[in-house]
Structures are given as C-alpha cells and as structure tokens.
C-alpha atoms as a PDB file:
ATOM      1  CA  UNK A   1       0.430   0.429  17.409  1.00  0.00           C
ATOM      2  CA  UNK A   2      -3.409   1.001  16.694  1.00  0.00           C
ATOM      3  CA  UNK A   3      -4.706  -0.984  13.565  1.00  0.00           C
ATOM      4  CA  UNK A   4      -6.497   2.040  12.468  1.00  0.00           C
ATOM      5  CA  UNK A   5      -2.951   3.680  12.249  1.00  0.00           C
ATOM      6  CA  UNK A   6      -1.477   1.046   9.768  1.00  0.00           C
ATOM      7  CA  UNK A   7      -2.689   1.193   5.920  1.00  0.00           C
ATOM      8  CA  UNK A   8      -1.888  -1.709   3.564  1.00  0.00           C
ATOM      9  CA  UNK A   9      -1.884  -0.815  -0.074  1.00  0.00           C
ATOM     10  CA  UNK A  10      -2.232  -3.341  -3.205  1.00  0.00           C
ATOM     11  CA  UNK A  11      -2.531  -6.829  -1.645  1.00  0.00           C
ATOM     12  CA  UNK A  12      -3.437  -9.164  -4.178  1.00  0.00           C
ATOM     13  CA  UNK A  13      -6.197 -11.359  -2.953  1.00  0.00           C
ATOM     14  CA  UNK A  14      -5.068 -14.339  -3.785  1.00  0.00           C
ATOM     15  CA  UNK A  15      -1.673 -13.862  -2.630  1.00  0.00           C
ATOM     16  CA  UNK A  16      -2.836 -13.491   1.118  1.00  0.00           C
ATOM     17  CA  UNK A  17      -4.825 -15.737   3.740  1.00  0.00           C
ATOM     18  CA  UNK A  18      -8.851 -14.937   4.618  1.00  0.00           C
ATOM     19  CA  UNK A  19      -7.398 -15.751   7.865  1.00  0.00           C
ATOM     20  CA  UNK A  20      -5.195 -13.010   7.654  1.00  0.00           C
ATOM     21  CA  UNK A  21      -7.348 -10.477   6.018  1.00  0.00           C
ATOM     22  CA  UNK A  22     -10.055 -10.765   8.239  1.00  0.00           C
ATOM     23  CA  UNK A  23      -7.676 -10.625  11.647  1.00  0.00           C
ATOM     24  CA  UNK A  24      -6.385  -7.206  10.052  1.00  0.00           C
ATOM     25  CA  UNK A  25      -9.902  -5.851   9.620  1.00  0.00           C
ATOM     26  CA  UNK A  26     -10.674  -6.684  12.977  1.00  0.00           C
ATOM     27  CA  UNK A  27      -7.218  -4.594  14.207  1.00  0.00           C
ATOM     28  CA  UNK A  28      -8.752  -1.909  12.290  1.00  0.00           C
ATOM     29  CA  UNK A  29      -6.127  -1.816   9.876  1.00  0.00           C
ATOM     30  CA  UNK A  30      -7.274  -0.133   6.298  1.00  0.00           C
ATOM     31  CA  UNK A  31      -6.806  -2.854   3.618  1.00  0.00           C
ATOM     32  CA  UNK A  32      -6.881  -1.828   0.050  1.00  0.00           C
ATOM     33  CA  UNK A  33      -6.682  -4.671  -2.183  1.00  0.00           C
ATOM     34  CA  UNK A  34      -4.916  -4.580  -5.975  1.00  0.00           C
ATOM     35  CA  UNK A  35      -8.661  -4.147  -7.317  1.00  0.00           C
ATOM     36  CA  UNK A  36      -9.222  -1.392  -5.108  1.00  0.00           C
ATOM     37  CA  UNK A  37      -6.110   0.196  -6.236  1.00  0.00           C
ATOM     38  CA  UNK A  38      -7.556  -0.660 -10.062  1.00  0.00           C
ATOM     39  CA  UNK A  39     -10.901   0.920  -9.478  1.00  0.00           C
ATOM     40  CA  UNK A  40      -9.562   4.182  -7.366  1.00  0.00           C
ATOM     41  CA  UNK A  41      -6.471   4.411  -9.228  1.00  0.00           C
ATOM     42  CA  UNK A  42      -3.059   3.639  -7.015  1.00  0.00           C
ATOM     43  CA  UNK A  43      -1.472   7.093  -6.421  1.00  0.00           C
ATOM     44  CA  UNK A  44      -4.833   8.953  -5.595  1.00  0.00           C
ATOM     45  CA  UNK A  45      -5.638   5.942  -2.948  1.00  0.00           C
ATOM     46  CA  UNK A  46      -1.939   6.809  -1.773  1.00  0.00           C
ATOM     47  CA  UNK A  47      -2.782  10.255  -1.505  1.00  0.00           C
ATOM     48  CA  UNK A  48      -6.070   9.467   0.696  1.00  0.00           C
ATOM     49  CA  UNK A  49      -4.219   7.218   2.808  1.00  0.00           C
ATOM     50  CA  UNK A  50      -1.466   9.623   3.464  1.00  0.00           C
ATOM     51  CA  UNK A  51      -4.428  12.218   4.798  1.00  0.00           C
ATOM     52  CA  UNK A  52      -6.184   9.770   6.602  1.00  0.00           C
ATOM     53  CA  UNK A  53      -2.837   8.730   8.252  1.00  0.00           C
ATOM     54  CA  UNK A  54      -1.600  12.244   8.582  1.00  0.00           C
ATOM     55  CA  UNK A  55      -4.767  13.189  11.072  1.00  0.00           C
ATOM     56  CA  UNK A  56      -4.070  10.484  13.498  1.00  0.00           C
ATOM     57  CA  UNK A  57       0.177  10.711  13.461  1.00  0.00           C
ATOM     58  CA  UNK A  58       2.441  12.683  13.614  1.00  0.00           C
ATOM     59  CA  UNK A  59       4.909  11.107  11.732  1.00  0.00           C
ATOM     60  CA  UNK A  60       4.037   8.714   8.754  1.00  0.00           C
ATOM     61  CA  UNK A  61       6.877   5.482   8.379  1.00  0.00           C
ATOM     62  CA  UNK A  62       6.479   3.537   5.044  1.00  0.00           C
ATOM     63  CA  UNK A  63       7.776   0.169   3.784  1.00  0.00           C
ATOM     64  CA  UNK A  64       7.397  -0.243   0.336  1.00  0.00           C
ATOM     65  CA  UNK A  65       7.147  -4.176  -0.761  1.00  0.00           C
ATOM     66  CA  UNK A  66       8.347  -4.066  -4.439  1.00  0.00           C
ATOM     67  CA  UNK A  67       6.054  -7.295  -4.771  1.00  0.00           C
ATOM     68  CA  UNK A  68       2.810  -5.575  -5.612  1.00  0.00           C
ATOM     69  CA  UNK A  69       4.601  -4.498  -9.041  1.00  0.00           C
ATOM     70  CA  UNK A  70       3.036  -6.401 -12.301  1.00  0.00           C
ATOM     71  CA  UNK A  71       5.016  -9.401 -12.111  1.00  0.00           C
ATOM     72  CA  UNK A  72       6.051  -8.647 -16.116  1.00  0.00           C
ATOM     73  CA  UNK A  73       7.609  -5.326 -14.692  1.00  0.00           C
ATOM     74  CA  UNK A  74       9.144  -6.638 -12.009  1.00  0.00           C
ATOM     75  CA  UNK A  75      10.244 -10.463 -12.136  1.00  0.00           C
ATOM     76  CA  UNK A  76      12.810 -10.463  -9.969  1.00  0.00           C
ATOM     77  CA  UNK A  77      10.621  -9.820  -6.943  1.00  0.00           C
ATOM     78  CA  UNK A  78       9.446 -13.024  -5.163  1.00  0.00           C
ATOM     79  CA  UNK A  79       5.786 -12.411  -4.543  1.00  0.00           C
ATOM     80  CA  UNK A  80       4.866 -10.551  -7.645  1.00  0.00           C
ATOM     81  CA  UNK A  81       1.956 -11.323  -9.466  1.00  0.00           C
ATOM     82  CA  UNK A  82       0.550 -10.313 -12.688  1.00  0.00           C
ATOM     83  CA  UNK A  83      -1.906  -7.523 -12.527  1.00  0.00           C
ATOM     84  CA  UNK A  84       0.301  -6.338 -10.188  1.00  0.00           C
ATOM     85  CA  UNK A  85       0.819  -1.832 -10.056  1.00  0.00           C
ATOM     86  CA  UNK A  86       2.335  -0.569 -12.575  1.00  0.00           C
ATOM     87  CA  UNK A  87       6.156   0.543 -11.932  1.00  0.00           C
ATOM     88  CA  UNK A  88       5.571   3.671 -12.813  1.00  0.00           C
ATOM     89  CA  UNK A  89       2.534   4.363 -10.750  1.00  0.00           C
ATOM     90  CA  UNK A  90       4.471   2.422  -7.695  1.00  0.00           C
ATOM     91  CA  UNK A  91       7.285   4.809  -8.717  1.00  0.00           C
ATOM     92  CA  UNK A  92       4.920   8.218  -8.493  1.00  0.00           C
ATOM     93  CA  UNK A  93       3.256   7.070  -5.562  1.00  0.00           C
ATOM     94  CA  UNK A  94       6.880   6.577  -3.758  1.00  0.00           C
ATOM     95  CA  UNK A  95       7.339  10.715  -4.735  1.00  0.00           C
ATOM     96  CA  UNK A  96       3.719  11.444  -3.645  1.00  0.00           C
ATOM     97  CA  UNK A  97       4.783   9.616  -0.083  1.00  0.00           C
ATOM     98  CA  UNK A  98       8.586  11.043   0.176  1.00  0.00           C
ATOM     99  CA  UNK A  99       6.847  14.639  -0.323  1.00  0.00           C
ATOM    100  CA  UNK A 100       4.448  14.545   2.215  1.00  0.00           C
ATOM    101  CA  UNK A 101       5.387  16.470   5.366  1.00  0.00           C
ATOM    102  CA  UNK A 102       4.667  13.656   7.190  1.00  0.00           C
ATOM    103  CA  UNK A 103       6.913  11.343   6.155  1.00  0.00           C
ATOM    104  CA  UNK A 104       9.876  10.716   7.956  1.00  0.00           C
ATOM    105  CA  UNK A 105      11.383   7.299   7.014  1.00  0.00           C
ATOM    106  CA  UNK A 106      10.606   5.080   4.703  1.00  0.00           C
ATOM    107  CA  UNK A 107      12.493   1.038   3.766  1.00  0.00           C
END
C-alpha cells in the first residue's frame, strides 16, 4: 500500500523510534504526533485525515490502538502514556470515523 495512503494519529514521541519515524516519513505516511493532536485538537485532525484519505481510496480501514488514551483513563492498556487523548475525544473520534461513508471496517 502507498505511504501517502496510511495516516497515523497520536503517537507519543517518546514512545516510538527516530528510526522509525523518519522511515515512515520517507514512505510518505502522514504522522501526527500526540502534540499535534494537542495543538489541532484530536477529532478535527480525525476529520482532516478522513478527507485527505477519502480522495485517494475508496474505502477507508481503521485500527484503533487504545494505547494513545491518557494512561490515567486507560491503565489497563500496555503502551499508554500520560498525556495521552482523552477517552472521550478517542471515543467521538471513533463515531466521527464509523460515520464516514468511507469507512468500511475498522479493529
């Protein structure tokens, strides 16, 4: 699959390699880090990544990786971290991507 069809949404930094980050911005793949999601707000950067997506694909798949979820709202998940989204904002973007015509699947 194309890098500049993939999207990853709320990595925390420090919870992922430079090595790694740099091989997916040279696959084309659009990052967005946890401070991105802080500064553009998580749901609306959702929302622009669903668009984006939705003008290359025809259908959209999603995984969702409970592990960006504030560590305090979520301790149960392995890789949390605190900082981490908000549940409920993980929880509205989940509707925002399960409405979108694109979407066909999601894990």
């Amino acid at each position: 699959m194309p890098g500049a069809h993939i999207s990853q949404i709320g990595l925390a930094p420090f919870a992922n390699t430079k090595k790694a980050h740099d091989k997916a911005k040279r696959a084309g793949i659009s990052v967005h880090t946890l401070s991105a999601c802080t500064e553009r707000g998580f749901v609306s950067l959702v929302r622009g990544e669903l668009e984006r997506l939705s003008r290359l694909c025809d259908t959209i798949y999603v995984d969702f990786d409970i592990d960006v979820i504030d560590r305090a709202q979520m301790p149960a998940a392995p890789g949390a971290r605190p900082g981490g989204i908000a549940a409920r904002n993980f929880f509205e973007a989940a509707r925002v991507i399960a409405a979108h015509q694109r979407s066909v699947a999601s894990t």
